[in-house]
C-alpha atoms as a PDB file:
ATOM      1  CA  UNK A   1      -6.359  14.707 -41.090  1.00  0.00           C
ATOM      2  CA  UNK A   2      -8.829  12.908 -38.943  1.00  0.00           C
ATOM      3  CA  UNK A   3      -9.125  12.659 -35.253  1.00  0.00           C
ATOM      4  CA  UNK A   4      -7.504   9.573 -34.985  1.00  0.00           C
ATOM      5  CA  UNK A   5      -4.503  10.676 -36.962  1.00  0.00           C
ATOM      6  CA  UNK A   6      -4.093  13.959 -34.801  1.00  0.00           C
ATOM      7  CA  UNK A   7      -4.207  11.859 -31.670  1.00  0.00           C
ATOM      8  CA  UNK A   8      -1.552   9.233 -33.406  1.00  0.00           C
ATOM      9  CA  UNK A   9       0.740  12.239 -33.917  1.00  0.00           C
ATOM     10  CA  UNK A  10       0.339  13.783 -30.369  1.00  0.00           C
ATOM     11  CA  UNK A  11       0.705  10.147 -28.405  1.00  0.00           C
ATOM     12  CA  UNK A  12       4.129   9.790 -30.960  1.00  0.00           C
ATOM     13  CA  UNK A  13       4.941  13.369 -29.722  1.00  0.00           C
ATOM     14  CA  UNK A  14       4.809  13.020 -26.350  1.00  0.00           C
ATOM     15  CA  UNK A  15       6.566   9.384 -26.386  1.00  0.00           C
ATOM     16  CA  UNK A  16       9.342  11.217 -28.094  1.00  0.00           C
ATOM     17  CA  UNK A  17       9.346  13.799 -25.742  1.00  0.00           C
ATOM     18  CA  UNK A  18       9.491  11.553 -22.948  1.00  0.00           C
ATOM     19  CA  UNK A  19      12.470   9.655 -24.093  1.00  0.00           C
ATOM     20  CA  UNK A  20      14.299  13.169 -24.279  1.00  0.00           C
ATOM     21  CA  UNK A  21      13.032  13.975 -20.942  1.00  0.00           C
ATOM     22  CA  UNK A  22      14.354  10.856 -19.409  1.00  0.00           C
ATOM     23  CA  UNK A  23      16.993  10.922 -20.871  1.00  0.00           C
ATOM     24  CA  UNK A  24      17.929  14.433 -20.306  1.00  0.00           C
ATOM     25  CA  UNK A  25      17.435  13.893 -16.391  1.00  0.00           C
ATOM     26  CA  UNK A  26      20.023  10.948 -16.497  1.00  0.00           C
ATOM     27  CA  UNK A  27      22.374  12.689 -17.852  1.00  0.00           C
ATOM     28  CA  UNK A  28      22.347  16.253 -15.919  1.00  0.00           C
ATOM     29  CA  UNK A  29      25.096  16.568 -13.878  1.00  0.00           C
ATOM     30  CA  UNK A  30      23.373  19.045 -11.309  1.00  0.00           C
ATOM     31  CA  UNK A  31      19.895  18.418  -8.852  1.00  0.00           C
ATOM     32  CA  UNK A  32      18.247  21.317 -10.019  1.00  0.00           C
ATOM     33  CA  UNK A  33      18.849  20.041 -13.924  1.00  0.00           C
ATOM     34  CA  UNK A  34      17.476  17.049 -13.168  1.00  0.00           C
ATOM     35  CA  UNK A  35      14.861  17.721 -10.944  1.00  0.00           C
ATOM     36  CA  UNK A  36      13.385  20.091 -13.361  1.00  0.00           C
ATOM     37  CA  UNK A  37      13.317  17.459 -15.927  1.00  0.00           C
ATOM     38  CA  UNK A  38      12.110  14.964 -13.661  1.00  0.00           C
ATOM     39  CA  UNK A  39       9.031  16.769 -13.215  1.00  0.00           C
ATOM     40  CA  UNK A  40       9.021  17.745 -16.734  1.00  0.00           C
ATOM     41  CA  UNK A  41       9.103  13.721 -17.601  1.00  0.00           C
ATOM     42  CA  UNK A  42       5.792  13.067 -14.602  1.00  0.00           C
ATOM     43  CA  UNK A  43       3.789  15.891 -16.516  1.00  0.00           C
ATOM     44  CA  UNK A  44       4.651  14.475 -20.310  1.00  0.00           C
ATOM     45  CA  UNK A  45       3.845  11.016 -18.273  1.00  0.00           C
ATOM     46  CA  UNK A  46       0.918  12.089 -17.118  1.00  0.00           C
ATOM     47  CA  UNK A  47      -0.498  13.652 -20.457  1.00  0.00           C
ATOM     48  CA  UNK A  48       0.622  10.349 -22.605  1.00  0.00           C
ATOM     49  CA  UNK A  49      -1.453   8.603 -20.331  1.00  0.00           C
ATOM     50  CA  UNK A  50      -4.666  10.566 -20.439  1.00  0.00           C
ATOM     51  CA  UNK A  51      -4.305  10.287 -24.506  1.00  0.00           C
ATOM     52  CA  UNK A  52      -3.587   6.901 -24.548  1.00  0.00           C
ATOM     53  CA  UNK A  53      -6.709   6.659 -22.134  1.00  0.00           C
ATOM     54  CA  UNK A  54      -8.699   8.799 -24.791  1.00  0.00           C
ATOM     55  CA  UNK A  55      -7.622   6.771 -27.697  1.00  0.00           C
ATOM     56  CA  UNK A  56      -8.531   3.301 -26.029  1.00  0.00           C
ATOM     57  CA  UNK A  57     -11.456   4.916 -25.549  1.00  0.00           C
ATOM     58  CA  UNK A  58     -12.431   5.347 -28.767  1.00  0.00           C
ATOM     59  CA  UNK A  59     -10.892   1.708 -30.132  1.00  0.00           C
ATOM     60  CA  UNK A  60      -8.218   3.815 -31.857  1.00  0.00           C
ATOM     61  CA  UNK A  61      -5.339   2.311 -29.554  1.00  0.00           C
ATOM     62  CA  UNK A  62      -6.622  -1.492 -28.812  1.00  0.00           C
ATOM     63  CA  UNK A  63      -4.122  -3.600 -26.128  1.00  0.00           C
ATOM     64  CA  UNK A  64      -4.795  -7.254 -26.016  1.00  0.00           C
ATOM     65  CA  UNK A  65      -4.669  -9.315 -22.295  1.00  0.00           C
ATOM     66  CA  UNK A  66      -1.633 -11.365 -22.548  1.00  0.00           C
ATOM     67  CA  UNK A  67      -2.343 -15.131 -22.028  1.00  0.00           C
ATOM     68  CA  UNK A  68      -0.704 -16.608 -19.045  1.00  0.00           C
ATOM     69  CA  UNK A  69       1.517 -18.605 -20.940  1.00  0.00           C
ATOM     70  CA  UNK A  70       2.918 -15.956 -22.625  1.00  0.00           C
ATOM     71  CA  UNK A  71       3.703 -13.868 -19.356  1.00  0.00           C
ATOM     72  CA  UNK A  72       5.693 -17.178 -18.374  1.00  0.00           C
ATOM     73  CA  UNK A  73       7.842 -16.873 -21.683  1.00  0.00           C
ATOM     74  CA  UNK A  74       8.663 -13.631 -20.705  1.00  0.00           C
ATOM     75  CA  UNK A  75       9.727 -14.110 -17.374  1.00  0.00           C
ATOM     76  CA  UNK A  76      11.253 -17.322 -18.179  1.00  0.00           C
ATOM     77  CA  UNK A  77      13.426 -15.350 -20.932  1.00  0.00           C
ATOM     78  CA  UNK A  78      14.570 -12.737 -18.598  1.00  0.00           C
ATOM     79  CA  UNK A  79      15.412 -14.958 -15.508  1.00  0.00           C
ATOM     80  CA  UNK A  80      17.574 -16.905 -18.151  1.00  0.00           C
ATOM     81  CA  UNK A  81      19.494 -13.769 -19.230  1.00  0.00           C
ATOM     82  CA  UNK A  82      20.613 -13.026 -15.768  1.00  0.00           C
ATOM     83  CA  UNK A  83      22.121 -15.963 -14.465  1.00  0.00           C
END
């Protein structure tokens, strides 16, 4: 396994432990459930984005610039689906 392929697994890892975390915090029925997993979800946060920092970094994670165009599509599409 290469570099690349470790930091493909850990970014996967800690999306998927995100979504848990999230959703975990929704659902708790107490404040101290929830705010434990709040913070929980602002730390896993936090570490996604430094290696999704690292991996842009290194061209391993490339994001293009959306043309403006394409923005307006988007928005266009949503304010349709709420009227």
């Amino acid at each position: 396994m290469n570099d690349k392929e470790i930091m493909t697994n850990l970014l996967n890892s800690v999306k998927g432990e995100c979504d848990l975390l999230m959703h975990g915090a929704i659902e708790s029925s107490t404040p101290n459930v929830h705010n434990a997993l709040k913070q929980s979800l602002d730390d896993a946060l936090c570490m996604q984005s430094r290696i999704y920092a690292k991996m842009s970094e290194k061209g391993w994670y490339p994001a293009q610039q959306a043309q403006g165009t394409q923005i307006d599509a988007v928005k266009q599409k949503f304010a349709n689906q709420q009227n």
